[in-house]
N, C-alpha and C. Protein backbone atom coordinates (compact mmCIF):
# COMPACT_ATOMS: atom_id res chain seq x y z
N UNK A 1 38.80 -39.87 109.15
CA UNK A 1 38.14 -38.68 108.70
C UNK A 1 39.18 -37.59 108.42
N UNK A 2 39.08 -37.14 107.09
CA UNK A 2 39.59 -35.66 107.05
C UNK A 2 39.69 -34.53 107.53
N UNK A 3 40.44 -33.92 107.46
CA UNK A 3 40.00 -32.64 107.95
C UNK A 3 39.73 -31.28 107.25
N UNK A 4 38.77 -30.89 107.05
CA UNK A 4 38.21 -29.71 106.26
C UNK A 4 39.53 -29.02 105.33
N UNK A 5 40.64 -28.83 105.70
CA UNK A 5 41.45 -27.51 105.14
C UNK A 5 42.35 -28.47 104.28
N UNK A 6 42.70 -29.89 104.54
CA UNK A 6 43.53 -30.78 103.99
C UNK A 6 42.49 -31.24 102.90
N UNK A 7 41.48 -31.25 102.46
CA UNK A 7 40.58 -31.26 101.51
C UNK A 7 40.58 -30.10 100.42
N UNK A 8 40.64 -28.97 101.01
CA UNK A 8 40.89 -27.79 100.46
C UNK A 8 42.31 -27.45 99.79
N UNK A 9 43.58 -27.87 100.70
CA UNK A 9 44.61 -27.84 99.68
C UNK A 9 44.49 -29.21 98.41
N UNK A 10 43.72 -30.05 98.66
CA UNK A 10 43.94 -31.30 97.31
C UNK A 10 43.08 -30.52 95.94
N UNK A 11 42.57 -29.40 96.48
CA UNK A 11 41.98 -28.76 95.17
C UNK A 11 41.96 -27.24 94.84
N UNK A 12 42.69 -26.84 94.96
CA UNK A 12 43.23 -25.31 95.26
C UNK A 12 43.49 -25.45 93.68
N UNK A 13 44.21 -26.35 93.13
CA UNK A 13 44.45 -26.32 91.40
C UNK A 13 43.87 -26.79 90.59
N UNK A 14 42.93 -27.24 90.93
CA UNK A 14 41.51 -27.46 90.22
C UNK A 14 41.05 -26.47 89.65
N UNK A 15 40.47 -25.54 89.91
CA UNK A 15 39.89 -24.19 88.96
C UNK A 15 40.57 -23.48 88.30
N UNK A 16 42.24 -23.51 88.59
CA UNK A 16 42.85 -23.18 87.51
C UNK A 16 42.97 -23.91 86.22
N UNK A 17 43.26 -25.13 86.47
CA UNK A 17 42.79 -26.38 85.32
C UNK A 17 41.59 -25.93 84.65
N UNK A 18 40.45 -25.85 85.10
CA UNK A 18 38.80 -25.77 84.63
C UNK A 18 39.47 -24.18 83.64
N UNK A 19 40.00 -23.03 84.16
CA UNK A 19 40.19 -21.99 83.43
C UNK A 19 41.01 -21.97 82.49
N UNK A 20 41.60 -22.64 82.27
CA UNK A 20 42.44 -22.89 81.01
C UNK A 20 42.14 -24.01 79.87
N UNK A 21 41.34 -24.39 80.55
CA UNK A 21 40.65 -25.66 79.63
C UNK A 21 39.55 -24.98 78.53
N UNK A 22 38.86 -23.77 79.48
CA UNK A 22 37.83 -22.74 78.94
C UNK A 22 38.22 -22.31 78.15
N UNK A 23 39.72 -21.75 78.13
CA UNK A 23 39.98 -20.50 77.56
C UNK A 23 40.58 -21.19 76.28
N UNK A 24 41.37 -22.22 76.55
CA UNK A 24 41.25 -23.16 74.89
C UNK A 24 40.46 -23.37 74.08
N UNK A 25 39.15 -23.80 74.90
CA UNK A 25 38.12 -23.85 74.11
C UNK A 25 37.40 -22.39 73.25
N UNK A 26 37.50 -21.71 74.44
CA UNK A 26 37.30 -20.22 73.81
C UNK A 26 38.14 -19.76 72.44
N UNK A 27 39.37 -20.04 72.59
CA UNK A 27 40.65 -19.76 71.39
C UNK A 27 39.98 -20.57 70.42
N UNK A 28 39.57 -21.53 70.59
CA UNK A 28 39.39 -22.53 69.27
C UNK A 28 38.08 -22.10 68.75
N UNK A 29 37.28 -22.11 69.60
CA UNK A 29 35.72 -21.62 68.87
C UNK A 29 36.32 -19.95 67.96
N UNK A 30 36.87 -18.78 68.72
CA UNK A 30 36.86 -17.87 68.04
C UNK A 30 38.13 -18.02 66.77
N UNK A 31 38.80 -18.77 66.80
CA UNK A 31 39.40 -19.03 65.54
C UNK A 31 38.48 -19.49 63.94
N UNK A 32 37.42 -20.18 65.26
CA UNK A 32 36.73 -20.64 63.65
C UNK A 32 35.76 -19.76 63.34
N UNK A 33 35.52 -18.64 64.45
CA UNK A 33 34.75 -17.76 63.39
C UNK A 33 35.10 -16.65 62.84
N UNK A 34 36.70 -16.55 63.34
CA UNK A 34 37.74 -15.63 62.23
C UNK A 34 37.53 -16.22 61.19
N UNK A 35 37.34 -17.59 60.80
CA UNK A 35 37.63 -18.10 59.43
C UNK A 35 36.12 -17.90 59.08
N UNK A 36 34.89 -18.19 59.55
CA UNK A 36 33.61 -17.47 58.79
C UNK A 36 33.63 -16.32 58.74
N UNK A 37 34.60 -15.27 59.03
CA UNK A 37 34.23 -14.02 58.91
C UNK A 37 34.80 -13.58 57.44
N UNK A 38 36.24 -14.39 57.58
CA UNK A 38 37.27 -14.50 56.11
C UNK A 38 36.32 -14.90 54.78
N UNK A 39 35.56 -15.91 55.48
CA UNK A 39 34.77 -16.43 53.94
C UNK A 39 33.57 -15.61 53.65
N UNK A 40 32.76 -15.12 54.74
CA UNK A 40 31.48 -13.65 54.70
C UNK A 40 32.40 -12.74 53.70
N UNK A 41 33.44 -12.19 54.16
CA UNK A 41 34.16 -11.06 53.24
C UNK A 41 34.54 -11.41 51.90
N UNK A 42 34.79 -12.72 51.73
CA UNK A 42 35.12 -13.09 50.45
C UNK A 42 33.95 -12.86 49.62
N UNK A 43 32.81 -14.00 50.04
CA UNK A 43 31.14 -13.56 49.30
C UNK A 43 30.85 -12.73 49.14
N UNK A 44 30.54 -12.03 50.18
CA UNK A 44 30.08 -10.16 50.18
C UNK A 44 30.85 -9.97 49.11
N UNK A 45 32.13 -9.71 48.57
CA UNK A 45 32.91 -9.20 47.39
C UNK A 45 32.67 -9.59 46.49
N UNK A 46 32.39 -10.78 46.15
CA UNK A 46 32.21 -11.34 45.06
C UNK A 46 30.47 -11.23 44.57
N UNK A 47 29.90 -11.19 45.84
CA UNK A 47 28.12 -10.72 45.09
C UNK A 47 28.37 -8.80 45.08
N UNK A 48 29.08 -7.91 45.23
CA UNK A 48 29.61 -6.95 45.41
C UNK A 48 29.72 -6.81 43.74
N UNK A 49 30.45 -7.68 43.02
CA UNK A 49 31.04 -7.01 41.75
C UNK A 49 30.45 -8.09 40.90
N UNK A 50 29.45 -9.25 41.27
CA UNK A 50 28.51 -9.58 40.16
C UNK A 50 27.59 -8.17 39.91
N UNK A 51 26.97 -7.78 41.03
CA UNK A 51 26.09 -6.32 41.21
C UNK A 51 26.81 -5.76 40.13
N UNK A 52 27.68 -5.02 40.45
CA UNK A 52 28.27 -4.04 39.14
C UNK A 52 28.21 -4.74 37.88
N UNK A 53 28.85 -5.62 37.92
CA UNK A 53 28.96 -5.87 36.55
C UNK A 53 27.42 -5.97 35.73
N UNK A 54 26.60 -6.98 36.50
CA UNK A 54 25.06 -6.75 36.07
C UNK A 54 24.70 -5.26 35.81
N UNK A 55 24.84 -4.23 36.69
CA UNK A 55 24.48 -2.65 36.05
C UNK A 55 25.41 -2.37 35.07
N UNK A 56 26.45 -2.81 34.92
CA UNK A 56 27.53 -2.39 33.64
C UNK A 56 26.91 -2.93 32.39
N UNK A 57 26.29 -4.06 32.37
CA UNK A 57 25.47 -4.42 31.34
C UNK A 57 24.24 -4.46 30.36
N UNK A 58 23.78 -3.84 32.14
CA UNK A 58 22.01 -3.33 31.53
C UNK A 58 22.34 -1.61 31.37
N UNK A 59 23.68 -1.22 31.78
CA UNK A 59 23.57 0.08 31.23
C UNK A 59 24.30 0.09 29.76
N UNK A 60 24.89 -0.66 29.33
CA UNK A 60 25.45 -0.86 27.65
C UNK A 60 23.92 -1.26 27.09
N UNK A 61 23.28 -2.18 27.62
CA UNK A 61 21.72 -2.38 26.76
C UNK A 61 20.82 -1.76 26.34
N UNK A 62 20.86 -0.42 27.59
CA UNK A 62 19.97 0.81 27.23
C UNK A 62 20.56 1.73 26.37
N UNK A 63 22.17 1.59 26.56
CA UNK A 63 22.68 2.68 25.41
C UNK A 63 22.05 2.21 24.11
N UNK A 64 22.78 0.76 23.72
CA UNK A 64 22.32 0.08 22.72
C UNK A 64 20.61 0.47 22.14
N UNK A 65 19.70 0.06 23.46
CA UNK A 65 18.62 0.22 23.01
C UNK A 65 18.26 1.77 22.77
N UNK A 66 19.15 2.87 23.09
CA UNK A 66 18.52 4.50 22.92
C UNK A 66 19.01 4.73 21.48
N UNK A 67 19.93 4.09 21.16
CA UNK A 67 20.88 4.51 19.13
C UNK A 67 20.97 2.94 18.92
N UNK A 68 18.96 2.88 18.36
CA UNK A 68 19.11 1.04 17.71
C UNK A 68 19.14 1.36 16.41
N UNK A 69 19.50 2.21 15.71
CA UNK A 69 19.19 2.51 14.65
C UNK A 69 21.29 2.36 14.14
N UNK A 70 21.36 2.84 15.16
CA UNK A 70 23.10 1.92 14.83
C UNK A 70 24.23 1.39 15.85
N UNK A 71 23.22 -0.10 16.13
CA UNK A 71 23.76 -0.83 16.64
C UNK A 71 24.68 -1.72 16.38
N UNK A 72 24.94 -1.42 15.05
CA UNK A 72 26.15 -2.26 14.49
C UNK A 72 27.41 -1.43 14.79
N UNK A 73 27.22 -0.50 15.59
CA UNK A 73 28.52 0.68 15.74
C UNK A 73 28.84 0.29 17.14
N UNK A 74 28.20 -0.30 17.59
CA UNK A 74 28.44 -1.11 19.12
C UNK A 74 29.15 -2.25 19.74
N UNK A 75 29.43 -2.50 17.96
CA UNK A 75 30.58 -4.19 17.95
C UNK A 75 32.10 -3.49 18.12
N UNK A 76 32.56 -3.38 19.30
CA UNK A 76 34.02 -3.23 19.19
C UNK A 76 35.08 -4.02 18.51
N UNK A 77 36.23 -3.63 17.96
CA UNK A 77 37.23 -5.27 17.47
C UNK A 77 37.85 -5.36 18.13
N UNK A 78 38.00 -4.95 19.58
CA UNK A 78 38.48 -5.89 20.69
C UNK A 78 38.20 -5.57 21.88
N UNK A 79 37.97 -6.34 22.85
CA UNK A 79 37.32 -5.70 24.27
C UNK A 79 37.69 -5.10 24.71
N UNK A 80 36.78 -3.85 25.65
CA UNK A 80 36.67 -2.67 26.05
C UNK A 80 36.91 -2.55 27.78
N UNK A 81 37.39 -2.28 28.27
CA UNK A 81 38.07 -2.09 29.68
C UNK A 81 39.37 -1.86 29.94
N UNK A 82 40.09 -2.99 30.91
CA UNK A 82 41.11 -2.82 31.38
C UNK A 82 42.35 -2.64 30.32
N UNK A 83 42.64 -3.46 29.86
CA UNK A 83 43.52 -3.04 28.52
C UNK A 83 43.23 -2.86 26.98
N UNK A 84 42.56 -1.93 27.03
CA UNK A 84 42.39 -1.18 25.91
C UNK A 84 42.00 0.50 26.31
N UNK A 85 42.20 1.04 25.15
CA UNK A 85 42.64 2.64 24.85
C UNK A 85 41.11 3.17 24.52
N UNK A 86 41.16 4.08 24.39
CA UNK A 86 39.96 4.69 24.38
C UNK A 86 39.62 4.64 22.46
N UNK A 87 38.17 4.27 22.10
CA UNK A 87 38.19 3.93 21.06
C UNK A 87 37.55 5.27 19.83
N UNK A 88 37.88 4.88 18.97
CA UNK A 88 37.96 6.04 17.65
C UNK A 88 36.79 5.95 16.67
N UNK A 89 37.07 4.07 16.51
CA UNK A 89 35.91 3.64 15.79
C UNK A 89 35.69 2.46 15.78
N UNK A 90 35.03 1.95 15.19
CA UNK A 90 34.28 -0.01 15.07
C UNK A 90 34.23 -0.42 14.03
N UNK A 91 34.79 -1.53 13.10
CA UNK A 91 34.78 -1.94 12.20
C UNK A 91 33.65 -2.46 11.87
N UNK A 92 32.32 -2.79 12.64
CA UNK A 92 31.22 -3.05 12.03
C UNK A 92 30.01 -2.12 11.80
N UNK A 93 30.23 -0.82 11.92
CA UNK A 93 30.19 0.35 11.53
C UNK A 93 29.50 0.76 10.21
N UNK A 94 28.60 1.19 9.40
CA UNK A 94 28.40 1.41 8.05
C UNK A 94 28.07 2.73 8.05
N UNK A 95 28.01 3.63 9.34
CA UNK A 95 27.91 5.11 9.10
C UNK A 95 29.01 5.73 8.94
N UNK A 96 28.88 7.12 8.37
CA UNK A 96 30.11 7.95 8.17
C UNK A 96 30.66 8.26 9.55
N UNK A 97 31.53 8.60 9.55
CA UNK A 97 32.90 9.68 10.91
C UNK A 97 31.61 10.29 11.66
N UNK A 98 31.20 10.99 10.78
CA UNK A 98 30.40 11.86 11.14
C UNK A 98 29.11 12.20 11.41
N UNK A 99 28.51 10.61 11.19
CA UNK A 99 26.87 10.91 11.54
C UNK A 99 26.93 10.86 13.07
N UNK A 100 25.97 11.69 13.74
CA UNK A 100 25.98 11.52 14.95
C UNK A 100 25.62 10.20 16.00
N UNK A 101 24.92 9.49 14.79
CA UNK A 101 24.40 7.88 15.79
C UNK A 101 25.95 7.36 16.11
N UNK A 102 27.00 7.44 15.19
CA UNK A 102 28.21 6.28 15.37
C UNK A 102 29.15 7.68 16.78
N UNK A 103 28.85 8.62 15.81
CA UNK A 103 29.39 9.49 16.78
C UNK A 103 28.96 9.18 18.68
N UNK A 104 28.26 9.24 18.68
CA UNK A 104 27.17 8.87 20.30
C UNK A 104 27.64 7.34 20.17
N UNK A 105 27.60 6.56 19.68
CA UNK A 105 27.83 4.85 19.89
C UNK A 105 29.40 4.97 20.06
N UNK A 106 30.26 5.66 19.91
CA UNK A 106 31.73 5.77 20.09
C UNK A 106 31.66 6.83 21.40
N UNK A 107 31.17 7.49 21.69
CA UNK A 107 30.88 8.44 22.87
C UNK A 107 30.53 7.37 24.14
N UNK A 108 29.55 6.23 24.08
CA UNK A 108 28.74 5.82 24.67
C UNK A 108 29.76 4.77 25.04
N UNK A 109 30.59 3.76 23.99
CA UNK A 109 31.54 3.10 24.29
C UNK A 109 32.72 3.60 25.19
N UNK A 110 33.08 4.05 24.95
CA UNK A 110 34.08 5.54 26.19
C UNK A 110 33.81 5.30 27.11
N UNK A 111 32.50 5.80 27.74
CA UNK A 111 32.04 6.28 28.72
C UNK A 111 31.79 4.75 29.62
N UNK A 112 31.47 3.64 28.38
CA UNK A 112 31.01 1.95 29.25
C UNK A 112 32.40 1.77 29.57
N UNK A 113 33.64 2.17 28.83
CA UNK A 113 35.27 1.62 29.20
C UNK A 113 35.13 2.32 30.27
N UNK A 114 34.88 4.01 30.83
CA UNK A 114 35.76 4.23 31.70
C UNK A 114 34.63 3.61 33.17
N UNK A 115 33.77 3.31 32.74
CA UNK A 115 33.08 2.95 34.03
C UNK A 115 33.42 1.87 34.57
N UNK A 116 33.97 0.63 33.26
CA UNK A 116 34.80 -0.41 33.31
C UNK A 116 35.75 -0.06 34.31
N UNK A 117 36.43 0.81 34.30
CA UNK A 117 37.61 1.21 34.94
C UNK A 117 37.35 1.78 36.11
N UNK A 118 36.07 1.90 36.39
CA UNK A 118 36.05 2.56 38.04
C UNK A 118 35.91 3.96 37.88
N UNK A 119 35.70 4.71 37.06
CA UNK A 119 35.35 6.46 37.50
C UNK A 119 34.06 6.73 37.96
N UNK A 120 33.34 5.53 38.00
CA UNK A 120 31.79 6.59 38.82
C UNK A 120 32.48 6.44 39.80
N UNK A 121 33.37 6.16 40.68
CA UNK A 121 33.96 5.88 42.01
C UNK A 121 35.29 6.72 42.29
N UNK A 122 35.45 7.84 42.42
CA UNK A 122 36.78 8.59 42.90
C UNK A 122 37.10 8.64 44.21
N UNK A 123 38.60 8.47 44.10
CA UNK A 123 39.38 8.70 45.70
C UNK A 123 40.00 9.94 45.43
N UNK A 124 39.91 11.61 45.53
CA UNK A 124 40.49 12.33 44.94
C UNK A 124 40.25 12.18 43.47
N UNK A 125 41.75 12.10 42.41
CA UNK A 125 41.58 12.03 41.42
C UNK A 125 41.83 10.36 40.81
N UNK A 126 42.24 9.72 41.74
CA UNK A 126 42.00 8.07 41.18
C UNK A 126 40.54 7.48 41.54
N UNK A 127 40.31 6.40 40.31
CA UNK A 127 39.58 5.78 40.25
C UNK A 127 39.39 4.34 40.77
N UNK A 128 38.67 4.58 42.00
CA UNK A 128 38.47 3.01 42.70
C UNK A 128 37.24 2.20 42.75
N UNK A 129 36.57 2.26 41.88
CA UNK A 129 35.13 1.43 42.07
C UNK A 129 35.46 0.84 41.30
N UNK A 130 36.64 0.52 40.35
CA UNK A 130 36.60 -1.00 39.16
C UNK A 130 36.34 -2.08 39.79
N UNK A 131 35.80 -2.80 38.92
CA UNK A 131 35.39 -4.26 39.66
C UNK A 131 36.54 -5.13 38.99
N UNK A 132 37.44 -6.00 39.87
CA UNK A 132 38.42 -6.29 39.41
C UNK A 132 38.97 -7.11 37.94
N UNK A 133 39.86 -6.12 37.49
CA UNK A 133 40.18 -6.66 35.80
C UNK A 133 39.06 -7.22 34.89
N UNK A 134 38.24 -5.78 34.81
CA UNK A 134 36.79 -5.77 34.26
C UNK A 134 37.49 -5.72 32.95
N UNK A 135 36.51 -6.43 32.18
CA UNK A 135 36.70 -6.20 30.41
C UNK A 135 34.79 -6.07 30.19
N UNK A 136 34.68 -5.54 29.01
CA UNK A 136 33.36 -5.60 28.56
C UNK A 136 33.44 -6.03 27.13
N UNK A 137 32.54 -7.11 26.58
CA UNK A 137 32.31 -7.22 25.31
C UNK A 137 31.54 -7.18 24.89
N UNK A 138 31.19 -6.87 23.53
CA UNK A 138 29.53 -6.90 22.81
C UNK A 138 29.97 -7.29 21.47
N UNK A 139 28.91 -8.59 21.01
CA UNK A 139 29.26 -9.22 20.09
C UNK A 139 28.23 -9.25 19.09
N UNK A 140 28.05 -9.64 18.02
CA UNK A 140 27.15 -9.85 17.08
C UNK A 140 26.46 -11.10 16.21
N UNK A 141 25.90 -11.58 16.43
CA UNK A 141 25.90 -12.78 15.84
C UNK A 141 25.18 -12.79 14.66
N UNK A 142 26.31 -12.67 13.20
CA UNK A 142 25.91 -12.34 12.00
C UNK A 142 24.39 -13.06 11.32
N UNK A 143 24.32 -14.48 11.93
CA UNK A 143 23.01 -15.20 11.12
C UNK A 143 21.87 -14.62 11.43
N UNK A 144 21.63 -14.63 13.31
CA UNK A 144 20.43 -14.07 14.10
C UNK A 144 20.67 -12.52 14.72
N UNK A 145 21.36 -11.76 14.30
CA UNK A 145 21.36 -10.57 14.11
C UNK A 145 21.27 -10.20 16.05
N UNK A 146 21.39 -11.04 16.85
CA UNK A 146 21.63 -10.97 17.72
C UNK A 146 22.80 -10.32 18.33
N UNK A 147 22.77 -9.34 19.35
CA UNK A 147 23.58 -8.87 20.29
C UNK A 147 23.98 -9.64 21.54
N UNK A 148 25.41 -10.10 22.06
CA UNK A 148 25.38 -10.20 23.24
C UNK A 148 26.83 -9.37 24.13
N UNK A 149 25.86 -8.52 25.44
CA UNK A 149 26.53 -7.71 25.54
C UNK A 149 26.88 -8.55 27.32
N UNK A 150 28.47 -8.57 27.62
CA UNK A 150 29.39 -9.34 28.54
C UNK A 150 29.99 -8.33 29.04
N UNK A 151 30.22 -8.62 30.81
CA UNK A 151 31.40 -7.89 31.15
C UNK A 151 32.16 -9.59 32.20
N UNK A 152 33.10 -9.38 31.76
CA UNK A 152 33.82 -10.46 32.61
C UNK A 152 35.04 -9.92 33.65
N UNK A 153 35.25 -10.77 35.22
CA UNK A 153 35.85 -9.49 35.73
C UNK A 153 36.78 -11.05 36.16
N UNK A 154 37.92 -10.58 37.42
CA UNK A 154 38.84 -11.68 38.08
C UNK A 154 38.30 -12.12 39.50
N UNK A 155 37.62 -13.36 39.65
CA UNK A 155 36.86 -13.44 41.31
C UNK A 155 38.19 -13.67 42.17
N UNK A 156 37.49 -13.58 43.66
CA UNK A 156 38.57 -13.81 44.57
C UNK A 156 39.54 -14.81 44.61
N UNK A 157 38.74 -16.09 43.96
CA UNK A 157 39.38 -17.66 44.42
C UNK A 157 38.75 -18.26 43.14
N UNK A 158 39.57 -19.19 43.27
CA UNK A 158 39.44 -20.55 41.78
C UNK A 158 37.28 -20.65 42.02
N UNK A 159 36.76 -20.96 41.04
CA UNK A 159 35.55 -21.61 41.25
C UNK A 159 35.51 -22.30 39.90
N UNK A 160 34.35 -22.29 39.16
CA UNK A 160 33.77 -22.89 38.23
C UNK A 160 33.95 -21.88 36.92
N UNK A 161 34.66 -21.93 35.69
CA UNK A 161 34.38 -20.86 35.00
C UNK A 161 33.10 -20.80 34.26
N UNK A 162 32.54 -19.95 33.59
CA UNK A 162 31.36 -19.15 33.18
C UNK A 162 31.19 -20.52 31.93
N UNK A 163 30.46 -20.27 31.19
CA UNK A 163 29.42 -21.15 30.75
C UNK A 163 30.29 -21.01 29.45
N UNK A 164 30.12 -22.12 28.21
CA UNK A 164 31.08 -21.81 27.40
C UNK A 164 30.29 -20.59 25.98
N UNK A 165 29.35 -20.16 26.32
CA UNK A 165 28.93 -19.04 25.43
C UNK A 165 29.06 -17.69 26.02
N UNK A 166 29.96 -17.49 26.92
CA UNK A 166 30.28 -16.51 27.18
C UNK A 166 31.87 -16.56 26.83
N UNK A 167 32.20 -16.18 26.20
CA UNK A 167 33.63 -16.02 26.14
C UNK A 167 34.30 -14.72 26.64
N UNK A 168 33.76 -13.84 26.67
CA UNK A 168 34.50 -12.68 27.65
C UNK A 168 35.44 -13.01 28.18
N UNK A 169 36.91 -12.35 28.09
CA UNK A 169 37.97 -12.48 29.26
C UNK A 169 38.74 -14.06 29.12
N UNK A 170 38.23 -14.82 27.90
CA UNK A 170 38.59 -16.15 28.43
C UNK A 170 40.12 -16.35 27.97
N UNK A 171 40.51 -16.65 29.11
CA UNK A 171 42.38 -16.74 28.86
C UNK A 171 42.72 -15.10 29.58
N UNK A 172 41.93 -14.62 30.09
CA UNK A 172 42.69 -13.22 30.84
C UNK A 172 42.88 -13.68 32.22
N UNK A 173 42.09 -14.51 32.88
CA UNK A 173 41.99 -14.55 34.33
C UNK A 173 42.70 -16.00 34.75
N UNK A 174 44.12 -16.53 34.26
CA UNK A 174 44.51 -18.20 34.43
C UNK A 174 44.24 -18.38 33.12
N UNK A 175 45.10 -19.64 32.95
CA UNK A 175 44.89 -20.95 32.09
C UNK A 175 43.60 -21.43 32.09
N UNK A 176 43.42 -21.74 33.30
CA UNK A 176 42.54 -22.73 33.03
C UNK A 176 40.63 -21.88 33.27
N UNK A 177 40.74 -20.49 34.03
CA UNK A 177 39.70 -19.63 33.92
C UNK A 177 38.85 -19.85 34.93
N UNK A 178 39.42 -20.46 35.88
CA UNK A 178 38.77 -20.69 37.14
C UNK A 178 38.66 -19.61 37.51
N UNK A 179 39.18 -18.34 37.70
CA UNK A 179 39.31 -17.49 38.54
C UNK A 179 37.79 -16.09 37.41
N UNK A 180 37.78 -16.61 36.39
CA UNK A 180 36.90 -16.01 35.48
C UNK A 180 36.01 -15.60 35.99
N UNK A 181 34.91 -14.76 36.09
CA UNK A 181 33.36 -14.60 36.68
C UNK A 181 32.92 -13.90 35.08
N UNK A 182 31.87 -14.09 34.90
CA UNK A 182 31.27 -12.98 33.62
C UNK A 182 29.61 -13.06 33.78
N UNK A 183 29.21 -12.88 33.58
CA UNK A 183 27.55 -11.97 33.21
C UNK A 183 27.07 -11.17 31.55
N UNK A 184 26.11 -12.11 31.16
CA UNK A 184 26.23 -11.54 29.64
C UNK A 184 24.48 -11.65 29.84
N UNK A 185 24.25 -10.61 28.84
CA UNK A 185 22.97 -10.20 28.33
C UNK A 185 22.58 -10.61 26.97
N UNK A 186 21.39 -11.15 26.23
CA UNK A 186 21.25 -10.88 24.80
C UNK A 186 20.13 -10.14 24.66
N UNK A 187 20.57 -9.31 23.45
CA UNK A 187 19.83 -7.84 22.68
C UNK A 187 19.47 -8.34 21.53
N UNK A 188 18.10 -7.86 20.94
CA UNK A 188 18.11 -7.99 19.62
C UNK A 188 17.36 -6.55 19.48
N UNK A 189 18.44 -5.69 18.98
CA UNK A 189 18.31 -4.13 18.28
C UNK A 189 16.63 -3.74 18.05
N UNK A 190 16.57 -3.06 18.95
CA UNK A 190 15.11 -2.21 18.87
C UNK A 190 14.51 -2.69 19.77
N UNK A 191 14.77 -3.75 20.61
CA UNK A 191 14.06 -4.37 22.22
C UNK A 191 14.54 -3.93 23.08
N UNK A 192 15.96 -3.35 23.21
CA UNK A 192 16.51 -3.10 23.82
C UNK A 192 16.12 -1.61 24.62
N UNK A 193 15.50 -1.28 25.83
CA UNK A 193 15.20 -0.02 26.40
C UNK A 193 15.33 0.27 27.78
């Protein structure tokens, strides 16, 4: 027979074992939900600036649809955002300098670039609400007199690129356009409100 205390030293390091065994396990479980937290933040961002871009679009549609009377002044000749300048005029255009519809459709284009660019969003005097390497396009499709109005931006990580009738942005975001996201609308002039 044993004796009580010689039982007690054969396991004195036992519960330190059991506590470190825990606390591994603990390390490992909260590692993996650092990494669901990494991928929550990624999503959240990326349904973050589909959102915008969807209001960047239905707000070019209502411009479109408020001056349908010249919506051909709405075809830029090259996309409107991140690299490009603020625009003067539109080559598909048939009003003068000076009528006020092209006037307001060149006003209205401005105003879709700089939103492109993040100014409803100020830090001070910089602009931080762009949704990343936003472009906007609006196109025309001469047979069916159709409008389609695109903003294409850069997602976090490689996925699937956009559908092949959206061309927005294609060749801005990679070779190969994985990194592409876009969102396009179609208008046909005078539905648009």
């Amino acid at each position: 027979m044993q004796c009580p205390t010689a039982a007690r030293r054969r396991q004195q390091g036992a519960t330190l074992i059991e506590v470190l065994v825990s606390l591994i396990i603990l390390m490992v479980g909260l590692l993996g939900l650092i990494g669901v937290m990494v991928q929550s933040q990624r999503a959240q961002l990326e349904s973050y600036q589909r959102v915008q871009a969807l209001l960047l679009v239905q707000d070019m549609v209502a411009r479109i649809g408020t001056n349908a009377t010249a919506a051909d002044c709405y075809v830029p000749a090259a996309t409107v955002g991140t690299s490009s300048a603020v625009l003067t005029a539109t080559p598909g255009c048939a009003l003068p300098n000076t009528d006020a519809r092209q006037v307001r459709a060149l006003s209205d284009l401005n105003e879709w670039r700089n939103l492109l660019l993040g100014s409803a969003e100020l830090s001070g005097a910089n602009s931080v609400g762009a949704i990343l390497g936003a472009r906007g396009c609006i196109t025309k499709n001469a047979t069916t007199g159709v409008f389609q109005v695109s903003v294409a931006w850069q997602g976090v990580q490689a996925a699937g690129a956009p559908p092949a009738g959206i061309t927005c942005g294609t060749g801005s975001y990679g070779t190969d356009d994985a990194q592409r996201r876009a969102v396009s609308v179609t208008v046909l002039p005078g539905t648009a409100s």
